[in-house]
N, C-alpha and C. Protein backbone atom coordinates (compact mmCIF):
# COMPACT_ATOMS: atom_id res chain seq x y z
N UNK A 1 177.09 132.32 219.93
CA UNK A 1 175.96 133.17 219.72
C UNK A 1 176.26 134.26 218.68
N UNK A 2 177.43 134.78 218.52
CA UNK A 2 177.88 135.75 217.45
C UNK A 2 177.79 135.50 216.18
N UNK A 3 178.14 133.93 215.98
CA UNK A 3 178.39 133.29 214.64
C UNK A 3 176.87 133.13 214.30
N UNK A 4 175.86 132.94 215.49
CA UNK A 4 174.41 132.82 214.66
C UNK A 4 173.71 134.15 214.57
N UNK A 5 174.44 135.00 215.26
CA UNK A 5 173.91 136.53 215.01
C UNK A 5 174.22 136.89 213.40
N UNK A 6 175.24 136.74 213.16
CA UNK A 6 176.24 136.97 212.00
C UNK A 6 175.47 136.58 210.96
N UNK A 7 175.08 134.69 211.07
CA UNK A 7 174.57 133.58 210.07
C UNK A 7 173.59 134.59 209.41
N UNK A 8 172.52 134.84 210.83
CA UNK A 8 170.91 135.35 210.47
C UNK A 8 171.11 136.78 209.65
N UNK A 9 171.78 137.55 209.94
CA UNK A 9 172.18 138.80 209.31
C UNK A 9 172.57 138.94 208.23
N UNK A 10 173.67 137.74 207.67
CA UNK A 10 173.62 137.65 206.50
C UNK A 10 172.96 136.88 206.00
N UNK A 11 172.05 135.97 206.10
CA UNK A 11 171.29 135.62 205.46
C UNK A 11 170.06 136.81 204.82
N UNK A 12 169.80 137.64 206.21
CA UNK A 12 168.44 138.36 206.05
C UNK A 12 168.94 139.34 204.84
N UNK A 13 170.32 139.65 205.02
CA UNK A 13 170.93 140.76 203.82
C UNK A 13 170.81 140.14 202.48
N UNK A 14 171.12 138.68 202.23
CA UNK A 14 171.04 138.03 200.86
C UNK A 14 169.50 137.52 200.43
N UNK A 15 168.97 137.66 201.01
CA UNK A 15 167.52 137.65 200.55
C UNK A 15 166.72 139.20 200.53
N UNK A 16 167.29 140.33 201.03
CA UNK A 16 166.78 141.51 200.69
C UNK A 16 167.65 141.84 199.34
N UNK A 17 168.43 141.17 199.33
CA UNK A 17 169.69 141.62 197.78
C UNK A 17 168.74 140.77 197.25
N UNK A 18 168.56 139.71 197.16
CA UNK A 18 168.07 138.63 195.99
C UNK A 18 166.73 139.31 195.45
N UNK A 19 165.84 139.77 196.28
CA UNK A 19 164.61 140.40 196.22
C UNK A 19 164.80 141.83 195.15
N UNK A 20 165.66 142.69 195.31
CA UNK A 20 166.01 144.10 195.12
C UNK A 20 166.36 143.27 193.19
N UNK A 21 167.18 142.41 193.36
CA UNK A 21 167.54 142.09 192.52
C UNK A 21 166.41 141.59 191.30
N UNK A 22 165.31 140.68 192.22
CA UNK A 22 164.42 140.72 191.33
C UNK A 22 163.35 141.27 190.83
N UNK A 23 163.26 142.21 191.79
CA UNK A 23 162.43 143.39 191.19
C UNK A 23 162.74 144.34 190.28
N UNK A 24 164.31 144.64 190.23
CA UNK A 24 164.89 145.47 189.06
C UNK A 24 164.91 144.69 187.23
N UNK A 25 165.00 143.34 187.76
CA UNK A 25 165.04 142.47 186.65
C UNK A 25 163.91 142.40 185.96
N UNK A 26 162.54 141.90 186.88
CA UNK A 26 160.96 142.40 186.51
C UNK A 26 160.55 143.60 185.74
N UNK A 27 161.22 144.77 186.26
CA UNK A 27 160.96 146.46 186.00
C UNK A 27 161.33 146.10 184.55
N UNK A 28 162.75 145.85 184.61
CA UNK A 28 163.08 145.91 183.22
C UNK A 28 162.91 145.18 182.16
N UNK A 29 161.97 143.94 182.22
CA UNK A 29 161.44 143.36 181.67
C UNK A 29 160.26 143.68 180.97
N UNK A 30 159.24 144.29 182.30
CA UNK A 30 158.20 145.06 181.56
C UNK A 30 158.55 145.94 180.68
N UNK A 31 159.52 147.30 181.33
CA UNK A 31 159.69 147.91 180.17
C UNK A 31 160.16 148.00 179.11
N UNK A 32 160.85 146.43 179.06
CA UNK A 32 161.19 146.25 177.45
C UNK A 32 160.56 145.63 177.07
N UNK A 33 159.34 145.00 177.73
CA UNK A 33 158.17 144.11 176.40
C UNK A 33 157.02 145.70 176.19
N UNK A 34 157.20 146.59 177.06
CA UNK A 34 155.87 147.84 176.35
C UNK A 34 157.05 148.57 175.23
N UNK A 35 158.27 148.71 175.52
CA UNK A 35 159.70 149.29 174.30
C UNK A 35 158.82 148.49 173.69
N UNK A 36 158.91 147.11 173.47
CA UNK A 36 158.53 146.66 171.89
C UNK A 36 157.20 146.82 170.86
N UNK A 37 156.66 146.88 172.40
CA UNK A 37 154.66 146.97 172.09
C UNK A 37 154.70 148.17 171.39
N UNK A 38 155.05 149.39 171.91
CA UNK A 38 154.79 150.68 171.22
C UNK A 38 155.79 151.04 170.20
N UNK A 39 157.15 150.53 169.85
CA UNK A 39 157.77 150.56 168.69
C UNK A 39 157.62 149.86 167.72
N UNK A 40 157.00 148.97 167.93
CA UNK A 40 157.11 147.58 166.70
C UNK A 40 156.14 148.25 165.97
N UNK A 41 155.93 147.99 164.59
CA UNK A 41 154.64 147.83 163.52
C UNK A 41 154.67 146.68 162.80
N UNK A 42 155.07 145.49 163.42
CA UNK A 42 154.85 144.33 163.17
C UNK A 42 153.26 144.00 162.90
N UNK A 43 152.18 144.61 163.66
CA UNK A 43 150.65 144.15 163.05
C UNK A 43 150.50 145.61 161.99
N UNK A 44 150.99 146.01 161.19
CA UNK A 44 150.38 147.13 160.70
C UNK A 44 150.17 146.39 159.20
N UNK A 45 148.89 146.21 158.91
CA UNK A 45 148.71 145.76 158.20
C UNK A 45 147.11 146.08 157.34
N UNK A 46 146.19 145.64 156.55
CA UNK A 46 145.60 146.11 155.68
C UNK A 46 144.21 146.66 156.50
N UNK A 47 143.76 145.77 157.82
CA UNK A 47 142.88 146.21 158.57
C UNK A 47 143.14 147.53 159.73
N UNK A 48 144.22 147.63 159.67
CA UNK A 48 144.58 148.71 160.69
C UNK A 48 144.85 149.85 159.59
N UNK A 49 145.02 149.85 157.90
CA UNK A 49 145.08 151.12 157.25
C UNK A 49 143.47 151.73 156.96
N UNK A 50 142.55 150.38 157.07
CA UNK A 50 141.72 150.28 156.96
C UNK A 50 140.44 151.29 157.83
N UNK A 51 140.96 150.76 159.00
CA UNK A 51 140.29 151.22 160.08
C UNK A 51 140.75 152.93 160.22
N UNK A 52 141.93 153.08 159.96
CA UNK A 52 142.45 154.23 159.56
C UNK A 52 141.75 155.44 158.81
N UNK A 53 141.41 154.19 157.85
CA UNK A 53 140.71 155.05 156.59
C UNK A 53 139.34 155.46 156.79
N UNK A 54 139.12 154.80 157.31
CA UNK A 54 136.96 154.49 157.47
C UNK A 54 137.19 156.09 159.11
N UNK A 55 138.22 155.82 159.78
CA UNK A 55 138.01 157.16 160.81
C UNK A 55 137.67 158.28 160.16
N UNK A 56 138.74 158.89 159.51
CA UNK A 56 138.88 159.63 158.50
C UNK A 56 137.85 160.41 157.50
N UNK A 57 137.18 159.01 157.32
CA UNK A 57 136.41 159.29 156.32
C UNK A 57 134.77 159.59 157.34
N UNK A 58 134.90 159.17 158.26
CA UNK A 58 133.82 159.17 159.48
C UNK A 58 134.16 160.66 159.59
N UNK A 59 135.43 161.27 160.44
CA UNK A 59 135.47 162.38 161.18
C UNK A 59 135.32 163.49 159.83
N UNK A 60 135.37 163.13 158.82
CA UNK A 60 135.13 164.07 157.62
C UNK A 60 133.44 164.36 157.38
N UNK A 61 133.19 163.16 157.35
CA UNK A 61 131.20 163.58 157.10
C UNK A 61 130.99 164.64 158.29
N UNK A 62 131.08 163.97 159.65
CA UNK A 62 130.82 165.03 160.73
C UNK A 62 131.16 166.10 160.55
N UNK A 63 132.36 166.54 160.07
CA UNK A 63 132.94 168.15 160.02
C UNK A 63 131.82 168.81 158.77
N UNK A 64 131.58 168.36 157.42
CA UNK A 64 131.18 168.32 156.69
C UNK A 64 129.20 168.78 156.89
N UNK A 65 129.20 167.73 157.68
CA UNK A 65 127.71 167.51 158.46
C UNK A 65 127.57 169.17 159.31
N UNK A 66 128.23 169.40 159.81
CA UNK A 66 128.46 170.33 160.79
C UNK A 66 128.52 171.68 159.81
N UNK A 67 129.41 171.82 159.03
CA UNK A 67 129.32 172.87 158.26
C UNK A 67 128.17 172.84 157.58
N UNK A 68 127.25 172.14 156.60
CA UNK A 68 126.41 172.01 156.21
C UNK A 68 125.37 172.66 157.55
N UNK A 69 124.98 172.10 158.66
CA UNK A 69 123.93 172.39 159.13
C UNK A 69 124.21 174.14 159.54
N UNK A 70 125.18 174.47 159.92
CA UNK A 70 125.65 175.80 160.32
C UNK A 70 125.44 176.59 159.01
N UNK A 71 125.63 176.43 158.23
CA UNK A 71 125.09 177.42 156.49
C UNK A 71 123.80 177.23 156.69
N UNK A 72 122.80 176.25 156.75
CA UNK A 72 121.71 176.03 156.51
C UNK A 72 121.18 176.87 157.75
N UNK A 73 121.74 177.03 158.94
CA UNK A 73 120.85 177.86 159.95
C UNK A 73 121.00 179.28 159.97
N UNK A 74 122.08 179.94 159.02
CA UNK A 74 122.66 180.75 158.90
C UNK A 74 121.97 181.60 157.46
N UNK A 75 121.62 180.60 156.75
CA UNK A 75 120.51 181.02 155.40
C UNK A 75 119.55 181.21 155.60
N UNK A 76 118.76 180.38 156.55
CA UNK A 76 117.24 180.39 156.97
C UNK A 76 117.20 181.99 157.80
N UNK A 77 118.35 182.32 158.47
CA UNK A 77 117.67 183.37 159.95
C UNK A 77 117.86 184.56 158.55
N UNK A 78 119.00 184.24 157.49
CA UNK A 78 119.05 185.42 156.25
C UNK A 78 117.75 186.00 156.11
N UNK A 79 116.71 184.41 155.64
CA UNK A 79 115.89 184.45 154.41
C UNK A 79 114.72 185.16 155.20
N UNK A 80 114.62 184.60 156.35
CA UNK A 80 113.28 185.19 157.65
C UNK A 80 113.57 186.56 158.16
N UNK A 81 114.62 187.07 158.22
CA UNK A 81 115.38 188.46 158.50
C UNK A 81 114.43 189.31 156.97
N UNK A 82 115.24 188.82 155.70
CA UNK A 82 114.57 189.27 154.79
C UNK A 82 112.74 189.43 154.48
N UNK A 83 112.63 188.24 154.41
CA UNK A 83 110.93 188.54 154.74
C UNK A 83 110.87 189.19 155.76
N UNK A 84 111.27 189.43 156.99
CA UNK A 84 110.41 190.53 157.42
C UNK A 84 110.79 191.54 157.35
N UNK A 85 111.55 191.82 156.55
CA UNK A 85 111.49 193.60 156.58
C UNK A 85 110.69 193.46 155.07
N UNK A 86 110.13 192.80 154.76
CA UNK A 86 109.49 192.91 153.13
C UNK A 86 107.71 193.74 153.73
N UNK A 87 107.59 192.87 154.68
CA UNK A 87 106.44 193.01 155.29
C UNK A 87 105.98 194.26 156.65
């Protein structure tokens, strides 16, 4: 009865090792295929300078857009300020 106490015990120990084992192996697998994902610039190429460029050139009109309308509301309350003290 000792020797099958023993058997089951170590068995149950080499399958919680085998397990431990493959979950550390997994871990580190993922985190060396996202290491590669976020270091590589293997796709950097004419559509991604591209897309780059067109942001850029997007978040520029808006700023642009924005300053423009802020002068323009800023001239008008001038010009209506002025007329009325004319009057």
């Amino acid at each position: 009865m000792k020797k099958f106490i023993k058997k089951i015990t170590h068995t149950a120990k080499s399958a919680v090792t085998c397990i431990k084992t493959a979950a550390v192996n997994s871990m580190s697998a993922v985190l060396a295929f996202n290491r590669r994902a976020v270091c590589s610039n293997a796709g950097e190429g004419y559509i991604d300078t591209a897309v780059k460029v067109l942001i850029a050139v997007v978040l520029g009109a808006l700023v642009l857009a924005g300053l423009y309308a802020n002068c323009m509301i800023n001239a008008r309350f001038r010009y209506i300020h002025v007329l009325s003290n004319l009057y």
